[in-house]
N, C-alpha and C. Protein backbone atom coordinates (compact mmCIF):
# COMPACT_ATOMS: atom_id res chain seq x y z
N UNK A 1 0.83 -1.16 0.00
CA UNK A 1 0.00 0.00 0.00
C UNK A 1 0.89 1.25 0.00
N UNK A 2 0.54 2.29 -0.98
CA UNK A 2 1.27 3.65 -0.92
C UNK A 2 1.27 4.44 0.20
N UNK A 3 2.04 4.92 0.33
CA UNK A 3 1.78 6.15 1.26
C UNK A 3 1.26 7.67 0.74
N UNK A 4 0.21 7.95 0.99
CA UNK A 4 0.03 9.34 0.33
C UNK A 4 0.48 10.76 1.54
N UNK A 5 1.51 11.20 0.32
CA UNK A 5 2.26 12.25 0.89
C UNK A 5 0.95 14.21 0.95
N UNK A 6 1.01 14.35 1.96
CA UNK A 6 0.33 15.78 2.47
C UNK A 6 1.06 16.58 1.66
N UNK A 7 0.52 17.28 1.32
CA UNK A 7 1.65 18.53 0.83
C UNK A 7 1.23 19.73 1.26
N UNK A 8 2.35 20.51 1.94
CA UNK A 8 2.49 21.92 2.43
C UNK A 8 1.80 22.73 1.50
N UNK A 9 0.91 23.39 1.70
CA UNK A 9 0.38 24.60 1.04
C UNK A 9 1.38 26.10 1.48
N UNK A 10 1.85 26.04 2.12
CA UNK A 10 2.49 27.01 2.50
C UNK A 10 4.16 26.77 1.60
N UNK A 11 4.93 25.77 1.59
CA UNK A 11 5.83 25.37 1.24
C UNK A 11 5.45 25.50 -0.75
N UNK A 12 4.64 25.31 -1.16
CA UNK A 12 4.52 25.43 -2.11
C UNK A 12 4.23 26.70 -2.90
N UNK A 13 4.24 28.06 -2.17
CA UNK A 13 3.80 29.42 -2.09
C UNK A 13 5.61 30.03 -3.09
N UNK A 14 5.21 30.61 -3.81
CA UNK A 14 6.06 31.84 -4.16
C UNK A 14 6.86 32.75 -3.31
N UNK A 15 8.06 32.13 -3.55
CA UNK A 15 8.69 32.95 -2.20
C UNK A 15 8.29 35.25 -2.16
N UNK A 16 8.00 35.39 -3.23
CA UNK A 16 6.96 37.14 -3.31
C UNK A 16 5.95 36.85 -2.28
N UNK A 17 5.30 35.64 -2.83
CA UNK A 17 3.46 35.73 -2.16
C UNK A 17 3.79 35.57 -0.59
N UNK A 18 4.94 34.65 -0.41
CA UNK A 18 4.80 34.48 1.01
C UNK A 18 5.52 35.20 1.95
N UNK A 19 6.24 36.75 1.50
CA UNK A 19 6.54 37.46 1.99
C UNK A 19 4.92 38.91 1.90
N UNK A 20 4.58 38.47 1.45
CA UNK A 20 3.15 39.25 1.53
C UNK A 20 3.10 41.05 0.17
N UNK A 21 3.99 40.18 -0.81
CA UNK A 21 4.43 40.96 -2.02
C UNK A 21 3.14 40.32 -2.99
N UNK A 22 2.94 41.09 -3.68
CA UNK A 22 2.17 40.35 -5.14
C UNK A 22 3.10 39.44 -5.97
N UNK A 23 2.28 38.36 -6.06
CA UNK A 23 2.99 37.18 -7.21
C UNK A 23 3.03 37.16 -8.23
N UNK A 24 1.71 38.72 -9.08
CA UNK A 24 2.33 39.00 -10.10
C UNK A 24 2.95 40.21 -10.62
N UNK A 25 3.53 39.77 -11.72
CA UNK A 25 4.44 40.90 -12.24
C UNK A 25 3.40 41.76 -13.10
N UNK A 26 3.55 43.51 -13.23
CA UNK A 26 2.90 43.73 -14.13
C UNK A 26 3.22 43.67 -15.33
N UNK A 27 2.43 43.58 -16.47
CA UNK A 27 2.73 43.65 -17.60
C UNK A 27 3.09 44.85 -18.25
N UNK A 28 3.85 43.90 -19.24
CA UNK A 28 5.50 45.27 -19.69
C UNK A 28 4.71 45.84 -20.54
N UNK A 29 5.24 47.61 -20.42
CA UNK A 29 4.22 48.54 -21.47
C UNK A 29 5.52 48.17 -23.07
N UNK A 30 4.30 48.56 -24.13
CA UNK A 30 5.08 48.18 -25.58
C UNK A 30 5.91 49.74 -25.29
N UNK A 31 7.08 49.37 -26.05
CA UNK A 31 7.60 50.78 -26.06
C UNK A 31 7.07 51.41 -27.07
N UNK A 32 7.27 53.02 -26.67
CA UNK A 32 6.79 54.38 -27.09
C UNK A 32 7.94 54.74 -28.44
N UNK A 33 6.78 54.83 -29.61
CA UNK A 33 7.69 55.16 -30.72
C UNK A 33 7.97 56.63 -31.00
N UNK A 34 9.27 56.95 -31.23
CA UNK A 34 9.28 58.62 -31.27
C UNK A 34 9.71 58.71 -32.55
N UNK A 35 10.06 59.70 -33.22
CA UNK A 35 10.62 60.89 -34.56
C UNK A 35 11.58 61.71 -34.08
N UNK A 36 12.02 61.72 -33.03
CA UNK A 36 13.09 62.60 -32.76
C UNK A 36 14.65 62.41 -32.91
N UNK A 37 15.12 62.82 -33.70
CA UNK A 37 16.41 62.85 -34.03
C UNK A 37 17.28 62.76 -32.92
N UNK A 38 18.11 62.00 -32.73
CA UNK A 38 18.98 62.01 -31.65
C UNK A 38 19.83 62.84 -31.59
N UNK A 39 20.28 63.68 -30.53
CA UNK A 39 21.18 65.03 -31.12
C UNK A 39 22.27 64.69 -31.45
N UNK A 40 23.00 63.85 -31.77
CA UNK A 40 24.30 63.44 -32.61
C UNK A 40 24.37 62.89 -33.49
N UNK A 41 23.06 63.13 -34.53
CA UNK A 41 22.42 62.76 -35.70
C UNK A 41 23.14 63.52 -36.23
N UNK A 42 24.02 62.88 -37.58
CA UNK A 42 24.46 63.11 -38.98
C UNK A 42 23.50 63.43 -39.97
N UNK A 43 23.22 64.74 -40.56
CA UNK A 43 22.08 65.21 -41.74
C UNK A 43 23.03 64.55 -42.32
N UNK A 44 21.88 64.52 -43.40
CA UNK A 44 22.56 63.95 -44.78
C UNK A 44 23.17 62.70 -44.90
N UNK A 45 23.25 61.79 -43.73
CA UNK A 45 23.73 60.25 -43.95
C UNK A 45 23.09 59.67 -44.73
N UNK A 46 21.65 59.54 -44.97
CA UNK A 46 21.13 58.34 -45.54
C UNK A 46 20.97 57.21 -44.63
N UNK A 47 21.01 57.69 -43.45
CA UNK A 47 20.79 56.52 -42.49
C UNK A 47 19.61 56.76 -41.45
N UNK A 48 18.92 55.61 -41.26
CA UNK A 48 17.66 55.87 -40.12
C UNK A 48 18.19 56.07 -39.02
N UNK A 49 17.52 57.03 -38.11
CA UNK A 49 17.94 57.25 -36.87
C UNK A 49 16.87 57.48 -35.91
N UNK A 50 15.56 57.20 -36.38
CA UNK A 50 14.73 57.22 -35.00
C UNK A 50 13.94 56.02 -34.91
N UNK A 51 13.43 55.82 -33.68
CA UNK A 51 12.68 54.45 -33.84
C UNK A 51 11.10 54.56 -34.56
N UNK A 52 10.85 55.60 -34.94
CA UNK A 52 9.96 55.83 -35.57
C UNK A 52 9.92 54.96 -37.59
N UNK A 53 11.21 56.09 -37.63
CA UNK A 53 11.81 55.05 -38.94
C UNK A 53 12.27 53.86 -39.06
N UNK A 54 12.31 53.26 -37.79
CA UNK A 54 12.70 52.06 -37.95
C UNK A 54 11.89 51.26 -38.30
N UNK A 55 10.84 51.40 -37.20
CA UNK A 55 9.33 50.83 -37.44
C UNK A 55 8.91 51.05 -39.09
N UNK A 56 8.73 52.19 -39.72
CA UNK A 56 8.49 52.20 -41.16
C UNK A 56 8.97 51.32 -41.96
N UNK A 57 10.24 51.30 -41.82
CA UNK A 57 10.93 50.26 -42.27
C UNK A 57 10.74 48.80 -42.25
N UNK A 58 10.92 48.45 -41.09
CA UNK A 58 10.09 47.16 -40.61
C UNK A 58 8.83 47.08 -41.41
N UNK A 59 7.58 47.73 -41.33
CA UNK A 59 6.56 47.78 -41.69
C UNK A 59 6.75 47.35 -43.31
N UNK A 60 7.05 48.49 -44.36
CA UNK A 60 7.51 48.44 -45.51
C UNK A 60 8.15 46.87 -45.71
N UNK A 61 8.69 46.68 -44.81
CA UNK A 61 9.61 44.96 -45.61
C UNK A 61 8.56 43.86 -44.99
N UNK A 62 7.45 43.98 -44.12
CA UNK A 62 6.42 43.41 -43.81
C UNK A 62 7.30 42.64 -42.25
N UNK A 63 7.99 43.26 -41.50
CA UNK A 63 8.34 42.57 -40.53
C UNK A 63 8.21 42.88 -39.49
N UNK A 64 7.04 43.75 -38.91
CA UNK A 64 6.26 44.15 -37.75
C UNK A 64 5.26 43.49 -37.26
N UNK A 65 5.26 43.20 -36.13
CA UNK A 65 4.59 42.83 -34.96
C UNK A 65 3.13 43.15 -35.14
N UNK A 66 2.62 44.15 -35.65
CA UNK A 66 1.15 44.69 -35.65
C UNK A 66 1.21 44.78 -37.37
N UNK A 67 -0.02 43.86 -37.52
CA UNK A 67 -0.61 43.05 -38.30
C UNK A 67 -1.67 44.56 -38.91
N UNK A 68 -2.51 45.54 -37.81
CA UNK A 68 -3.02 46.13 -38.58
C UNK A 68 -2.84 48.04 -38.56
N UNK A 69 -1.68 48.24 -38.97
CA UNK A 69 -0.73 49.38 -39.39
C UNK A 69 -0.02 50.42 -37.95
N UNK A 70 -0.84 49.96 -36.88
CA UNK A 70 -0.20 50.58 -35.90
C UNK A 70 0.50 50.13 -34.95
N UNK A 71 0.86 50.71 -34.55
CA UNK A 71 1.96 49.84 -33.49
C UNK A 71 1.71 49.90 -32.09
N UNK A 72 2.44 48.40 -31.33
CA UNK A 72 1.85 48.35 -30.11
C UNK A 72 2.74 49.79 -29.75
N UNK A 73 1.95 50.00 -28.14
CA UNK A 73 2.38 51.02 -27.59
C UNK A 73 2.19 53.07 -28.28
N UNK A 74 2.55 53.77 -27.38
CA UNK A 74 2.62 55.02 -27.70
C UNK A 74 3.10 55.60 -28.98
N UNK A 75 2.71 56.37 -29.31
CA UNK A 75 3.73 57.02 -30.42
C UNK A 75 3.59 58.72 -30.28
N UNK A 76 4.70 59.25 -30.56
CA UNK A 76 4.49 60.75 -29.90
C UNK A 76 4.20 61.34 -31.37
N UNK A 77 3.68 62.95 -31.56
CA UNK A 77 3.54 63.45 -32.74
C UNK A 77 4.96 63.45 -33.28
N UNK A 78 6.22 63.20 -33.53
CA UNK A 78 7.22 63.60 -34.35
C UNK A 78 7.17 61.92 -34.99
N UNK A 79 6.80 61.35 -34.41
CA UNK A 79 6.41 59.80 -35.44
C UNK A 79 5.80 59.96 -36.18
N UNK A 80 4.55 60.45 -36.01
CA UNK A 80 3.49 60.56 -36.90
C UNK A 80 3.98 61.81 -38.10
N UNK A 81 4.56 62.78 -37.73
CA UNK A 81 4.97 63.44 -39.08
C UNK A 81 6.29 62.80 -39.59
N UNK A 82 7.10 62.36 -39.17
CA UNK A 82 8.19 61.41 -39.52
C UNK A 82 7.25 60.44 -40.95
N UNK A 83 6.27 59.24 -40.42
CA UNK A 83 5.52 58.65 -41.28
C UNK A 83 4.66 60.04 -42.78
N UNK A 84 3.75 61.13 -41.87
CA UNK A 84 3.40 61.40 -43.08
C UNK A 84 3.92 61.79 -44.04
N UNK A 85 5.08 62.64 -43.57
CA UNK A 85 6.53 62.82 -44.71
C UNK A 85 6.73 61.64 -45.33
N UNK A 86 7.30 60.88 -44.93
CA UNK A 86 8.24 59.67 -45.61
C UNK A 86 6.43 59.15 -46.77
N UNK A 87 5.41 59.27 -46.05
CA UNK A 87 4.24 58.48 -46.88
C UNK A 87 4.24 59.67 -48.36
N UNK A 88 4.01 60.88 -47.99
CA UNK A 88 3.76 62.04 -49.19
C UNK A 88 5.32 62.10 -49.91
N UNK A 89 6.39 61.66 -49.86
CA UNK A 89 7.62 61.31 -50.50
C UNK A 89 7.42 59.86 -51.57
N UNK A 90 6.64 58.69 -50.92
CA UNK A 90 6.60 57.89 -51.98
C UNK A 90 5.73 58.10 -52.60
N UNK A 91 4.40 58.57 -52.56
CA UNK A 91 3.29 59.12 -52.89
C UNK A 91 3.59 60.32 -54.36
N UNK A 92 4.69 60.64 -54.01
CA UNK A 92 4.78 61.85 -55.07
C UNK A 92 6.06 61.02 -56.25
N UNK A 93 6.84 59.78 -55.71
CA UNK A 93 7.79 59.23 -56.31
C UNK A 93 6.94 58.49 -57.17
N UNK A 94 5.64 57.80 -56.68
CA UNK A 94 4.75 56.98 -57.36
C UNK A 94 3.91 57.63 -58.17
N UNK A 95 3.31 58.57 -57.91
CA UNK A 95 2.53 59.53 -58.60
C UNK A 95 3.66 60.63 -59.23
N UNK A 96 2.77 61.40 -60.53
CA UNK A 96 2.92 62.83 -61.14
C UNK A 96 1.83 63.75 -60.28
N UNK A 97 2.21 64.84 -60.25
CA UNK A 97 0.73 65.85 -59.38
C UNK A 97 -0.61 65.94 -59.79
N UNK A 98 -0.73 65.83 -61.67
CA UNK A 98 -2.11 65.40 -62.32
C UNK A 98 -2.25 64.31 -62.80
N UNK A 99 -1.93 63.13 -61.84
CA UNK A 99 -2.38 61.72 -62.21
C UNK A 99 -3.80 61.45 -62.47
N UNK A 100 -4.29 60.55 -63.33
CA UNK A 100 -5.97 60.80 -62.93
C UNK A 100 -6.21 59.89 -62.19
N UNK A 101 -7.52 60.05 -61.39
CA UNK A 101 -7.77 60.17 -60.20
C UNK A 101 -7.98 58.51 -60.29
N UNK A 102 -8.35 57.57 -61.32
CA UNK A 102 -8.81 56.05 -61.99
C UNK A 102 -7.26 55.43 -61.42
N UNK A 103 -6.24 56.33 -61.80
CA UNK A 103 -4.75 55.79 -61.44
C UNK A 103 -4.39 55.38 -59.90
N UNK A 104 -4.66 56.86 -59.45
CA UNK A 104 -4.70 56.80 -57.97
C UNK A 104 -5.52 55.49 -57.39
N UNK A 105 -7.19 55.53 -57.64
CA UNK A 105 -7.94 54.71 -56.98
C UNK A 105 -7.39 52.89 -57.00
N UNK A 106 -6.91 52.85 -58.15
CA UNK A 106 -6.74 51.25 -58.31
C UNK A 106 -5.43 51.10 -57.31
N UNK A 107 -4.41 52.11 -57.53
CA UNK A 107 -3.19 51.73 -56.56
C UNK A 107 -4.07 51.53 -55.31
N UNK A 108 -4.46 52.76 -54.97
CA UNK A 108 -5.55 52.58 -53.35
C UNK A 108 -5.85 51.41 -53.17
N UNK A 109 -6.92 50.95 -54.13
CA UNK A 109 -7.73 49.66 -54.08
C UNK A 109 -7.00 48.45 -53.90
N UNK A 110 -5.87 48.43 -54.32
CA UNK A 110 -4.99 47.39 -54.35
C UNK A 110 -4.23 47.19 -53.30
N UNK A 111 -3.67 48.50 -52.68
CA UNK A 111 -3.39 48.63 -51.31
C UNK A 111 -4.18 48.34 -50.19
N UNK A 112 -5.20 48.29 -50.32
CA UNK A 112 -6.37 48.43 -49.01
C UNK A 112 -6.58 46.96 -48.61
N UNK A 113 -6.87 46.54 -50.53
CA UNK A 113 -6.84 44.63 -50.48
C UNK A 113 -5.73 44.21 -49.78
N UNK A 114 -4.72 44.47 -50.20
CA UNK A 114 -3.47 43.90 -50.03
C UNK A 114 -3.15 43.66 -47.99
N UNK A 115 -3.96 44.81 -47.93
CA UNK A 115 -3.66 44.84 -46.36
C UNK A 115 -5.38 44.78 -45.64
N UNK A 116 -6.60 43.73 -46.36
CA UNK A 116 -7.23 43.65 -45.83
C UNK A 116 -7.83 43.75 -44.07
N UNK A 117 -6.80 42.85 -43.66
CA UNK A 117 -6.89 42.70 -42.49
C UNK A 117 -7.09 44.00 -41.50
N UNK A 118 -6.20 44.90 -41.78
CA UNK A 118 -6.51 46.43 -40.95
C UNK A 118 -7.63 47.41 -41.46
N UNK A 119 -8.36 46.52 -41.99
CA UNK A 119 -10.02 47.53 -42.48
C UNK A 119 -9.34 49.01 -42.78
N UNK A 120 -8.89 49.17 -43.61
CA UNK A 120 -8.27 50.78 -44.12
C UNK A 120 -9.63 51.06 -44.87
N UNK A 121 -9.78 52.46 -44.73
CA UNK A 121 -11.54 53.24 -45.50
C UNK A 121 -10.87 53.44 -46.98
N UNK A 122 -10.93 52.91 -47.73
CA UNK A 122 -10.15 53.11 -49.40
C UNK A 122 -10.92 54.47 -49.25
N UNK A 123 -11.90 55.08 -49.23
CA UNK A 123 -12.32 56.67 -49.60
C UNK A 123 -11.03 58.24 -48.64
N UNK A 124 -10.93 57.20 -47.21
CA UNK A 124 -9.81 57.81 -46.63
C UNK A 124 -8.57 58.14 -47.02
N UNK A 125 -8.61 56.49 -47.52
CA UNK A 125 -6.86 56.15 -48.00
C UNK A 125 -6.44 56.91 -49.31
N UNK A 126 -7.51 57.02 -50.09
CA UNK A 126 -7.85 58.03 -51.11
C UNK A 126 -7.28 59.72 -51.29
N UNK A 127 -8.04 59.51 -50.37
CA UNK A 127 -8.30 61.74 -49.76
C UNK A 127 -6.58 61.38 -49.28
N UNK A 128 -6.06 61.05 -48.77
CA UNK A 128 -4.58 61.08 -48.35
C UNK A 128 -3.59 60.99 -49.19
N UNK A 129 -3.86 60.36 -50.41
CA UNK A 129 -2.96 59.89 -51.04
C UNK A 129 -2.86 61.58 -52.10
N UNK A 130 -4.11 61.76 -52.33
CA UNK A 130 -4.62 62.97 -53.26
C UNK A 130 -3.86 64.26 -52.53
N UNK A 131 -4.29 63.97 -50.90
CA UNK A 131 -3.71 65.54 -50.50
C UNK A 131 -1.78 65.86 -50.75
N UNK A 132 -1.54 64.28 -50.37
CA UNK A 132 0.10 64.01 -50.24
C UNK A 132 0.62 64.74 -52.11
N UNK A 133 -0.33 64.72 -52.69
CA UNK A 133 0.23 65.08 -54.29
C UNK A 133 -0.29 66.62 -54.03
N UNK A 134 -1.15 67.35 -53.33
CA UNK A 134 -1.33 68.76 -53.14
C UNK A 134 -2.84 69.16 -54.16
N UNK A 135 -3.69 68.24 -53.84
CA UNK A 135 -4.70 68.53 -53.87
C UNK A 135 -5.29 68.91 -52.81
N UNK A 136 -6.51 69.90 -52.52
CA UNK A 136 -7.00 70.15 -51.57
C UNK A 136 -8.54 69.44 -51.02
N UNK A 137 -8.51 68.72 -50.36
CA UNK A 137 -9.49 67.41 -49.91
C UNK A 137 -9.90 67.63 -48.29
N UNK A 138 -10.76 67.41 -48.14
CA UNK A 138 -11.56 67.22 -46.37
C UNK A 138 -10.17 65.79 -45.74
N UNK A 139 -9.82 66.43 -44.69
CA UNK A 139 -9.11 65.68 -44.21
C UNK A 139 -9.63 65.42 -42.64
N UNK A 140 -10.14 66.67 -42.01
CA UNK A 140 -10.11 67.07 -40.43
C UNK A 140 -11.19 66.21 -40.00
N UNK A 141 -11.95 64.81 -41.40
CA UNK A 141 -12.93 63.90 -40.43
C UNK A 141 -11.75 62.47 -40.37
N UNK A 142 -11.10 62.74 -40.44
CA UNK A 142 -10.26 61.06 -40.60
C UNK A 142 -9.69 60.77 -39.30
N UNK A 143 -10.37 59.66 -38.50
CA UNK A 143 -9.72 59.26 -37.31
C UNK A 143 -8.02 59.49 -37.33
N UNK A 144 -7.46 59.65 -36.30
CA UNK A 144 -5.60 59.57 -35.95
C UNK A 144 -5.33 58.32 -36.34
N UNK A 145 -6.12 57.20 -36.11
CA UNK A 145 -5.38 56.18 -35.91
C UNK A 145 -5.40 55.41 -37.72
N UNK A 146 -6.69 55.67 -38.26
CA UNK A 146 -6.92 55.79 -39.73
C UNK A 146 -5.25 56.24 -40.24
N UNK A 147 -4.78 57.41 -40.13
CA UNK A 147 -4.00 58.66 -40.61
C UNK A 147 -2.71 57.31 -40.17
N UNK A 148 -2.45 56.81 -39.00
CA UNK A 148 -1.50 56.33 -39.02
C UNK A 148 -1.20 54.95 -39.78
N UNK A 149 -2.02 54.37 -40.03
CA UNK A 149 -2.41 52.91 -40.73
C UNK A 149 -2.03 52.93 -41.88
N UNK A 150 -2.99 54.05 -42.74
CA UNK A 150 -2.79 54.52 -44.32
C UNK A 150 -1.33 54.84 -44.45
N UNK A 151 -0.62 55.23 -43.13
CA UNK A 151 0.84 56.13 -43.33
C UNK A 151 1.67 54.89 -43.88
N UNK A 152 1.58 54.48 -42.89
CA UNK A 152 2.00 52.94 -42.92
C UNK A 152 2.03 52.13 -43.48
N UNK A 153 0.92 51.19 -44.05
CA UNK A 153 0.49 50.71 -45.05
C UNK A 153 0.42 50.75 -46.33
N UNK A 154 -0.30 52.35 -46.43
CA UNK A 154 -0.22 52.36 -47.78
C UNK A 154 1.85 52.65 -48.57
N UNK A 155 2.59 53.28 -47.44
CA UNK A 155 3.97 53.32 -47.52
C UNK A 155 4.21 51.89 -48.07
N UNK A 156 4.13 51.02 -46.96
CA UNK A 156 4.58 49.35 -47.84
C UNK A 156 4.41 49.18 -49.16
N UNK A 157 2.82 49.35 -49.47
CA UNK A 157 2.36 48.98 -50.63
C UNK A 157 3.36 49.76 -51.63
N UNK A 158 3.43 50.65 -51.67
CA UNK A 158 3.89 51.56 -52.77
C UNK A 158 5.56 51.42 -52.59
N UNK A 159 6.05 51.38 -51.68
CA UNK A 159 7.17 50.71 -51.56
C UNK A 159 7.45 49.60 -51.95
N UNK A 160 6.88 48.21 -52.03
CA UNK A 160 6.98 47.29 -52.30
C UNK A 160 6.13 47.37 -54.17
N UNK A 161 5.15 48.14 -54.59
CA UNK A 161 5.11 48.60 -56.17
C UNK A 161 6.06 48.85 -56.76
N UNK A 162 6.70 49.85 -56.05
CA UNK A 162 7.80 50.88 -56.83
C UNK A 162 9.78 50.11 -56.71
N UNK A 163 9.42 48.45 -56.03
CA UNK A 163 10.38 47.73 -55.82
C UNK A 163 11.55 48.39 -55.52
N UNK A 164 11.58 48.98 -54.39
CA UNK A 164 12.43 50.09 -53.91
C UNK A 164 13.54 49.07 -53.01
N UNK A 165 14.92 49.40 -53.60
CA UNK A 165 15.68 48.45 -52.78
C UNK A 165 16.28 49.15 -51.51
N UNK A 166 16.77 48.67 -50.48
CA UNK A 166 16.97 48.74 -48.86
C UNK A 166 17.57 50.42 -48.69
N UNK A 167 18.62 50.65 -50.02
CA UNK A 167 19.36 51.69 -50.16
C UNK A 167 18.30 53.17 -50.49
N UNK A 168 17.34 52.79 -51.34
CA UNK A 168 16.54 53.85 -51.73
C UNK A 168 15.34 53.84 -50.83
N UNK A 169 15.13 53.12 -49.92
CA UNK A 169 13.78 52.72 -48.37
C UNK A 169 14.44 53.75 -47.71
N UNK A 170 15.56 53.37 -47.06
CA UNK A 170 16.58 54.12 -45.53
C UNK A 170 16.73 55.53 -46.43
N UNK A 171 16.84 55.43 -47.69
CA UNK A 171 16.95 57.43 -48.16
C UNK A 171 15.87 57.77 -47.88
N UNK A 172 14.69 57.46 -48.66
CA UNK A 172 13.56 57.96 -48.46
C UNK A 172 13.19 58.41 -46.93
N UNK A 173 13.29 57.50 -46.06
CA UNK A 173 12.72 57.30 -44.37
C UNK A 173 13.97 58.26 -43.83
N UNK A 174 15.38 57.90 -44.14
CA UNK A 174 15.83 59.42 -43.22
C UNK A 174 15.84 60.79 -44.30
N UNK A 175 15.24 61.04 -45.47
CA UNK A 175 15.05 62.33 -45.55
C UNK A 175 13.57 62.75 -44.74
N UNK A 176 12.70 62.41 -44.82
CA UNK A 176 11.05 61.97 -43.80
C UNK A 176 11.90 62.30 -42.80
N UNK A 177 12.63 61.97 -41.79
CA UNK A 177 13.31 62.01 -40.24
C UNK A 177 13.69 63.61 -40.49
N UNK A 178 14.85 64.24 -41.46
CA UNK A 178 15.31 65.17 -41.49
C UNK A 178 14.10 66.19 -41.95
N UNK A 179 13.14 66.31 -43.20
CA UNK A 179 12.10 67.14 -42.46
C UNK A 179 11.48 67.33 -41.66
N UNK A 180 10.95 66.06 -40.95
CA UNK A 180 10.54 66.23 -39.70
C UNK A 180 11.05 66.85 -38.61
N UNK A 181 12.28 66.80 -38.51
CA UNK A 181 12.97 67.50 -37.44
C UNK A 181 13.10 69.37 -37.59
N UNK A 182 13.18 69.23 -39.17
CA UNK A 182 13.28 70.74 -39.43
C UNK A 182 11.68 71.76 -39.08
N UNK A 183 10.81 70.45 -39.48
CA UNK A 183 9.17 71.04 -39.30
C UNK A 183 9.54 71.59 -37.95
N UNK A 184 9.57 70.38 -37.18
CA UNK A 184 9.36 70.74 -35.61
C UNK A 184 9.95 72.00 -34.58
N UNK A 185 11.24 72.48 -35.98
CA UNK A 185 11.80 73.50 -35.40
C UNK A 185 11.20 74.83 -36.12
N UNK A 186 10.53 75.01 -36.77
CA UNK A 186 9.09 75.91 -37.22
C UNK A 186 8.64 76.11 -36.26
């Protein structure tokens, strides 16, 4: 016959819990994406330097974590103009300023498919792509988080159209970094 062994409920405690600490840990915040140039940033390298552009980057080669254009965690406004720069740079590399509008929509359309999954408003993604060439369009109803998705997204797409290799991505994304920094000093 076995012996059945008691077991300590106390002995089996988390040495935290049984000092009268919480046993759990909180959960880690995603880090906060910024646009800010690090002040020992080289103009004119051709090289990314914020984690803002990095993320673009990532995004563009399809190797980000968030599946539908935004990213976990914070992002401060010099990200977000970091992205809409770098987005109205391929936007104008992909486009002429009087493209017709049949041209625009199918790239859109194709982009929006392409990235089904993050429900992008093709009429949004639209009005953005139009303003980025300097048309004048209703912009001030488009959710932030819309504005950041399309930045994003539609960047890949047209990046990955315009088969842009690693050398002409990192130009594009740190000239985007270097206006951005110059905006911010406006």
């Amino acid at each position: 016959m076995k012996k059945r062994r008691r077991r300590n409920a106390a002995a089996d405690q988390e040495p935290a819990a049984a000092n009268g600490d919480a046993a759990e840990t909180p959960p880690e915040e995603a880090p906060h994406l910024s646009g800010h140039l690090p002040a020992e940033a080289i103009h004119g390298s051709g090289q990314i330097r914020t984690e803002a552009g990095r993320y673009l980057r990532l995004t563009a080669r399809d190797e980000t974590p968030a599946r539908f254009g935004a990213p976990p965690g914070g992002v401060d406004d010099a990200a977000r103009r970091v992205w809409r720069i770098a987005f109205g740079l391929l936007v104008r590399k992909r486009f002429e300023p009087d493209s017709p509008l049949a041209e625009i929509s199918r790239t859109v359309v194709a982009a929006v498919h392409e990235h089904s999954v993050a429900g992008l408003p093709p009429l949004d993604a639209e009005m953005l792509v139009r303003d980025a060439l300097g048309e004048p369009v209703p912009l001030a109803d488009i959710d932030a988080s819309v504005l950041v998705a399309v930045h994003l997204l539609l960047f890949a797409s047209l990046a990955d159209e315009l088969a842009l290799g690693d050398g002409e991505l990192d130009a594009i994304i740190a000239e985007a970094e270097e206006e951005a920094a110059a905006a911010a000093l406006v």
